[in-house]
C-alpha atoms as a PDB file:
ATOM      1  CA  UNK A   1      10.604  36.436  28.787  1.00  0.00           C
ATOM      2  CA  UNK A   2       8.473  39.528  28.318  1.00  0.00           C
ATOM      3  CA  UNK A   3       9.175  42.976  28.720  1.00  0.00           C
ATOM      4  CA  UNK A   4       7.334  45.896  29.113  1.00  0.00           C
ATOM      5  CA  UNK A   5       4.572  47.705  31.861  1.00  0.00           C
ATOM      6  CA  UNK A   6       1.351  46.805  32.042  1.00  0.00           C
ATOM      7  CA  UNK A   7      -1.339  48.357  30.044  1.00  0.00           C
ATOM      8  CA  UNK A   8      -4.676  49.168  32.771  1.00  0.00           C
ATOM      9  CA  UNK A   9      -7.571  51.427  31.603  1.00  0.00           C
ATOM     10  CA  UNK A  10      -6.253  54.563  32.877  1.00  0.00           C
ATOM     11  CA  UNK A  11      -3.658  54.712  30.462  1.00  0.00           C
ATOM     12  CA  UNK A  12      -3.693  56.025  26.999  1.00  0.00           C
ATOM     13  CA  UNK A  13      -3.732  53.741  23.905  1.00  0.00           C
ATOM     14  CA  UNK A  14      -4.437  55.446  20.152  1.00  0.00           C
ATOM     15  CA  UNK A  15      -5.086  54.254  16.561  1.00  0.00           C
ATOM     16  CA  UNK A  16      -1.907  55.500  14.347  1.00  0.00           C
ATOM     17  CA  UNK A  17      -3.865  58.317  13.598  1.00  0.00           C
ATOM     18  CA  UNK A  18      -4.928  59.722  16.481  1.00  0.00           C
ATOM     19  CA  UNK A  19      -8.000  58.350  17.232  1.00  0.00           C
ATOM     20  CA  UNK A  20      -8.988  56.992  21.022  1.00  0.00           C
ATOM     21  CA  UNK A  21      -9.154  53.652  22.014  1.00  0.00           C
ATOM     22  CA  UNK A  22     -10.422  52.802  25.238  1.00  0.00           C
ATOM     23  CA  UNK A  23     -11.347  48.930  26.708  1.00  0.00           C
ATOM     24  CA  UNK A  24     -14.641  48.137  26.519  1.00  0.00           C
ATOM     25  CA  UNK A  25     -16.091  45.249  28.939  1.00  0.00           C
ATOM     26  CA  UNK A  26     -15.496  41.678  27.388  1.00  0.00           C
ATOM     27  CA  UNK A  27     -16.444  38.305  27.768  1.00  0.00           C
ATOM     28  CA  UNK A  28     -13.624  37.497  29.469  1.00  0.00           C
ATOM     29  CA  UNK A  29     -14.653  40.262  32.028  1.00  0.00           C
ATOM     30  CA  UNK A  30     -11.281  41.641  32.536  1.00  0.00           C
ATOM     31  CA  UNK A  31     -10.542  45.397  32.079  1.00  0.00           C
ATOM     32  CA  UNK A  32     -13.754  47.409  33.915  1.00  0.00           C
ATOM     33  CA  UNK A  33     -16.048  44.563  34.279  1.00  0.00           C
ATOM     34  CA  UNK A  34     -16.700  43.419  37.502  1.00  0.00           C
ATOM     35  CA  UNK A  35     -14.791  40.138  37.219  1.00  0.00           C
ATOM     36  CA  UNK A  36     -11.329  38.867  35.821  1.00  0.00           C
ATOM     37  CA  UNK A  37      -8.686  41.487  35.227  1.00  0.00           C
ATOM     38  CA  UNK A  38     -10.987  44.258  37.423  1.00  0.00           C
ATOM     39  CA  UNK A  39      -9.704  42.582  40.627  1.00  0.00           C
ATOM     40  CA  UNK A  40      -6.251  43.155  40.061  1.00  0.00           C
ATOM     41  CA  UNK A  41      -5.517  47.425  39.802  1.00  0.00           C
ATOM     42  CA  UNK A  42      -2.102  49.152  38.596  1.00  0.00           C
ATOM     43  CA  UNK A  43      -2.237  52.757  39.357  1.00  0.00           C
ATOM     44  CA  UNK A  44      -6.549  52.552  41.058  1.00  0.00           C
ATOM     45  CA  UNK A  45      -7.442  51.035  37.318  1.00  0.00           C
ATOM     46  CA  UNK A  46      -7.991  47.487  36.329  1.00  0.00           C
ATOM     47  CA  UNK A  47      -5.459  45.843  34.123  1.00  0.00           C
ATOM     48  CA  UNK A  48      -5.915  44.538  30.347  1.00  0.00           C
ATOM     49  CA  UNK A  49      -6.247  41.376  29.256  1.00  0.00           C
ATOM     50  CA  UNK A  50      -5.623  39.568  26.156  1.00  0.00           C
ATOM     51  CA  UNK A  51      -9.554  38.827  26.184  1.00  0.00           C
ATOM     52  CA  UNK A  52     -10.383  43.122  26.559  1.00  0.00           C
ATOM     53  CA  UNK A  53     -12.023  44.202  23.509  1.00  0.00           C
ATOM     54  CA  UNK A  54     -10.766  48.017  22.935  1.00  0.00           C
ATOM     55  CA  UNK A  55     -13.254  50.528  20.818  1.00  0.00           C
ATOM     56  CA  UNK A  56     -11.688  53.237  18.807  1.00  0.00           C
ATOM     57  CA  UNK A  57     -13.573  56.617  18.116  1.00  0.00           C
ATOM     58  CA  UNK A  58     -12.659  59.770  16.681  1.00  0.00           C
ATOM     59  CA  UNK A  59     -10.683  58.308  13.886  1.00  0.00           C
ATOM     60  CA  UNK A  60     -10.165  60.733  11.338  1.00  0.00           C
ATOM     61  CA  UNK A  61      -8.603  57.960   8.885  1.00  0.00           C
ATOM     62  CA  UNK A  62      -9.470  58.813   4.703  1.00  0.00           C
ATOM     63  CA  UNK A  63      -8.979  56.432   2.253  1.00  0.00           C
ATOM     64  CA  UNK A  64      -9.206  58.698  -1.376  1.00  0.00           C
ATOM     65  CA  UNK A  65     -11.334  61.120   0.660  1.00  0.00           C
ATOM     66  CA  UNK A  66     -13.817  58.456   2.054  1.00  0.00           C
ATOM     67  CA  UNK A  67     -13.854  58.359   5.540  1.00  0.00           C
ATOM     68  CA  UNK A  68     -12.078  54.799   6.746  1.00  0.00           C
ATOM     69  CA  UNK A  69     -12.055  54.940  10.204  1.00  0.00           C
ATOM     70  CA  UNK A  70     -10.043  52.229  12.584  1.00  0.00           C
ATOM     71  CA  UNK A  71     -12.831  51.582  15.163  1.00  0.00           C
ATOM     72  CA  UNK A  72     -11.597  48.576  17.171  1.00  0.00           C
ATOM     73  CA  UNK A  73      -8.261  47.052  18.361  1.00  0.00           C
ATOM     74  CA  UNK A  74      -7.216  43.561  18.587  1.00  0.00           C
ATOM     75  CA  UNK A  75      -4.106  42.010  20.446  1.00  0.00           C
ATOM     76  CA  UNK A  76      -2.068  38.905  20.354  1.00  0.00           C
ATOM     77  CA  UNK A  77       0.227  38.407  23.381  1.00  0.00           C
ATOM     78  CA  UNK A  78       2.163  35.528  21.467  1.00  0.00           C
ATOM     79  CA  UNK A  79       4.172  33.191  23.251  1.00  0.00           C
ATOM     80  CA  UNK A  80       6.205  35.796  24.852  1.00  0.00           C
ATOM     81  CA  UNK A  81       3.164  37.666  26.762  1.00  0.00           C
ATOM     82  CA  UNK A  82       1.840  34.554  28.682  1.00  0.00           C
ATOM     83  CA  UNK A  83       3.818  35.032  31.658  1.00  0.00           C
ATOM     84  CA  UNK A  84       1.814  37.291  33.691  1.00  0.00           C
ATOM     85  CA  UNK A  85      -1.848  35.880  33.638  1.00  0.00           C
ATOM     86  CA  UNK A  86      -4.993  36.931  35.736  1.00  0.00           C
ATOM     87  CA  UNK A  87      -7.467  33.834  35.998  1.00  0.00           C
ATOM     88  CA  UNK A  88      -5.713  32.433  33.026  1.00  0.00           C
ATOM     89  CA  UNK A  89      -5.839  35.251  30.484  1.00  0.00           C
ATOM     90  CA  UNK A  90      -2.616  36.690  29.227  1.00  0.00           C
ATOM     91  CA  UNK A  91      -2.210  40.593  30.717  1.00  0.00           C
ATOM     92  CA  UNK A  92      -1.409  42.962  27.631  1.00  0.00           C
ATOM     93  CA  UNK A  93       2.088  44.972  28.450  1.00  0.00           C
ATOM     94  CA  UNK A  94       2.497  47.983  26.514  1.00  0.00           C
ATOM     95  CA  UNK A  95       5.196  45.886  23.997  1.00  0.00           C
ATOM     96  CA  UNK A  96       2.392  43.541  22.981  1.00  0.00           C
ATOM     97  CA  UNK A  97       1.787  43.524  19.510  1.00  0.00           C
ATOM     98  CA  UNK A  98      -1.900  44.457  18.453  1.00  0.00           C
ATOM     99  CA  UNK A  99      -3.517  45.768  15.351  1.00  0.00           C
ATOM    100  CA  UNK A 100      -6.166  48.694  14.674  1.00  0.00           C
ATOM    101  CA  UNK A 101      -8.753  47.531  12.111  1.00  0.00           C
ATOM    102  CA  UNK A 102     -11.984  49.628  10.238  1.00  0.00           C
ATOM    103  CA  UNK A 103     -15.335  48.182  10.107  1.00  0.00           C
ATOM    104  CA  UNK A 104     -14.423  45.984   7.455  1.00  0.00           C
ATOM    105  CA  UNK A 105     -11.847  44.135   9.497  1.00  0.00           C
ATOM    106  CA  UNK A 106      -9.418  45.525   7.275  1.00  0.00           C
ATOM    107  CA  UNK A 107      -5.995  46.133   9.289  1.00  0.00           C
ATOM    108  CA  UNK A 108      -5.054  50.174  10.042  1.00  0.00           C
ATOM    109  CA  UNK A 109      -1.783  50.431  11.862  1.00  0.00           C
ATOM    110  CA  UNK A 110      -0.820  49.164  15.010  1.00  0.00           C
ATOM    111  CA  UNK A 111      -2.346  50.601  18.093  1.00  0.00           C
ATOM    112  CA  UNK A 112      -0.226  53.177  20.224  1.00  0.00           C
ATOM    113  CA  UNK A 113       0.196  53.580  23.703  1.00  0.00           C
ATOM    114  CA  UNK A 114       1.041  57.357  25.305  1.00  0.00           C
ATOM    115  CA  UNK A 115       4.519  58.155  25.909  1.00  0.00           C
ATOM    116  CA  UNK A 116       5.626  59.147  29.434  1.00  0.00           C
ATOM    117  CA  UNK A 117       2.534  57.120  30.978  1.00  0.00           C
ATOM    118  CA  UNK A 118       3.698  53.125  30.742  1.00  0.00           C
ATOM    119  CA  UNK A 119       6.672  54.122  30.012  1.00  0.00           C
ATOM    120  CA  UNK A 120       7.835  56.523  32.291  1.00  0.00           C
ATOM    121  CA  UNK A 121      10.085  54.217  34.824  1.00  0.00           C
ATOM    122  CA  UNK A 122       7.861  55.207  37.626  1.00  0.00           C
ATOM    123  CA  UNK A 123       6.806  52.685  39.662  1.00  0.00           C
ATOM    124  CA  UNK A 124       3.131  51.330  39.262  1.00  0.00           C
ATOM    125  CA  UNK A 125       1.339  50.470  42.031  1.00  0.00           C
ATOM    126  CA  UNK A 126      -0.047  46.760  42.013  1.00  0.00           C
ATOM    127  CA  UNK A 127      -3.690  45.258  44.199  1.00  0.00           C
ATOM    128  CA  UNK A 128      -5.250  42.238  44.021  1.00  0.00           C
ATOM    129  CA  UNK A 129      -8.631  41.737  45.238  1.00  0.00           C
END
């Protein structure tokens, strides 16, 4: 069974070093697209889906002083994040496992999500449209 709160677009997620990653609109039109994941809110915000593509900028990431910046993020609910599904796509909680990569594809660190926002113990509020 899965564990964890649900990751929506109003909550902060981060490269391991320190760049931004926000959800950009998908195929699978979940996280601020219009369909999918956008008609079910946590906290006024639609909630992410395994399908949500997530950009990264401001990645100040060096590699032998050339600039290697992570500049997308890419998630894999497993087995254990299939529970909780909006039109069939896995939701991402803030324990699912994901990877930042560079342009290159090459892997950068696991993504991170803000302390004291899905984690807090407070309550999130839940709509379905």
């Amino acid at each position: 069974m899965a564990s964890g709160n649900v990751l929506h677009g109003g909550l902060a997620v981060a490269c391991p070093h320190g760049g931004r990653a926000v959800p950009a609109a998908s195929g699978g039109g979940s996280c601020g697209s219009g369909s999918g994941g956008a008609a079910v809110q946590v906290d006024g915000a639609p909630v992410a889906t395994a399908t949500d593509t997530y950009l990264v900028t401001g990645c100040p990431h060096a590699v032998a002083g050339r600039p290697q910046p992570c500049t997308s993020v890419r998630w894999d609910p497993g087995g254990a994040g299939r529970e909780v599904c909006v039109d069939g796509v896995p939701v991402l909680l803030d324990t699912t496992a994901g990877m930042c990569f560079g342009a290159g594809l090459v892997p950068q660190g696991p993504p991170v999500v803000a302390p004291g926002q899905a984690g807090s113990g407070a309550r999130q509020a839940v709509v379905c449209g």
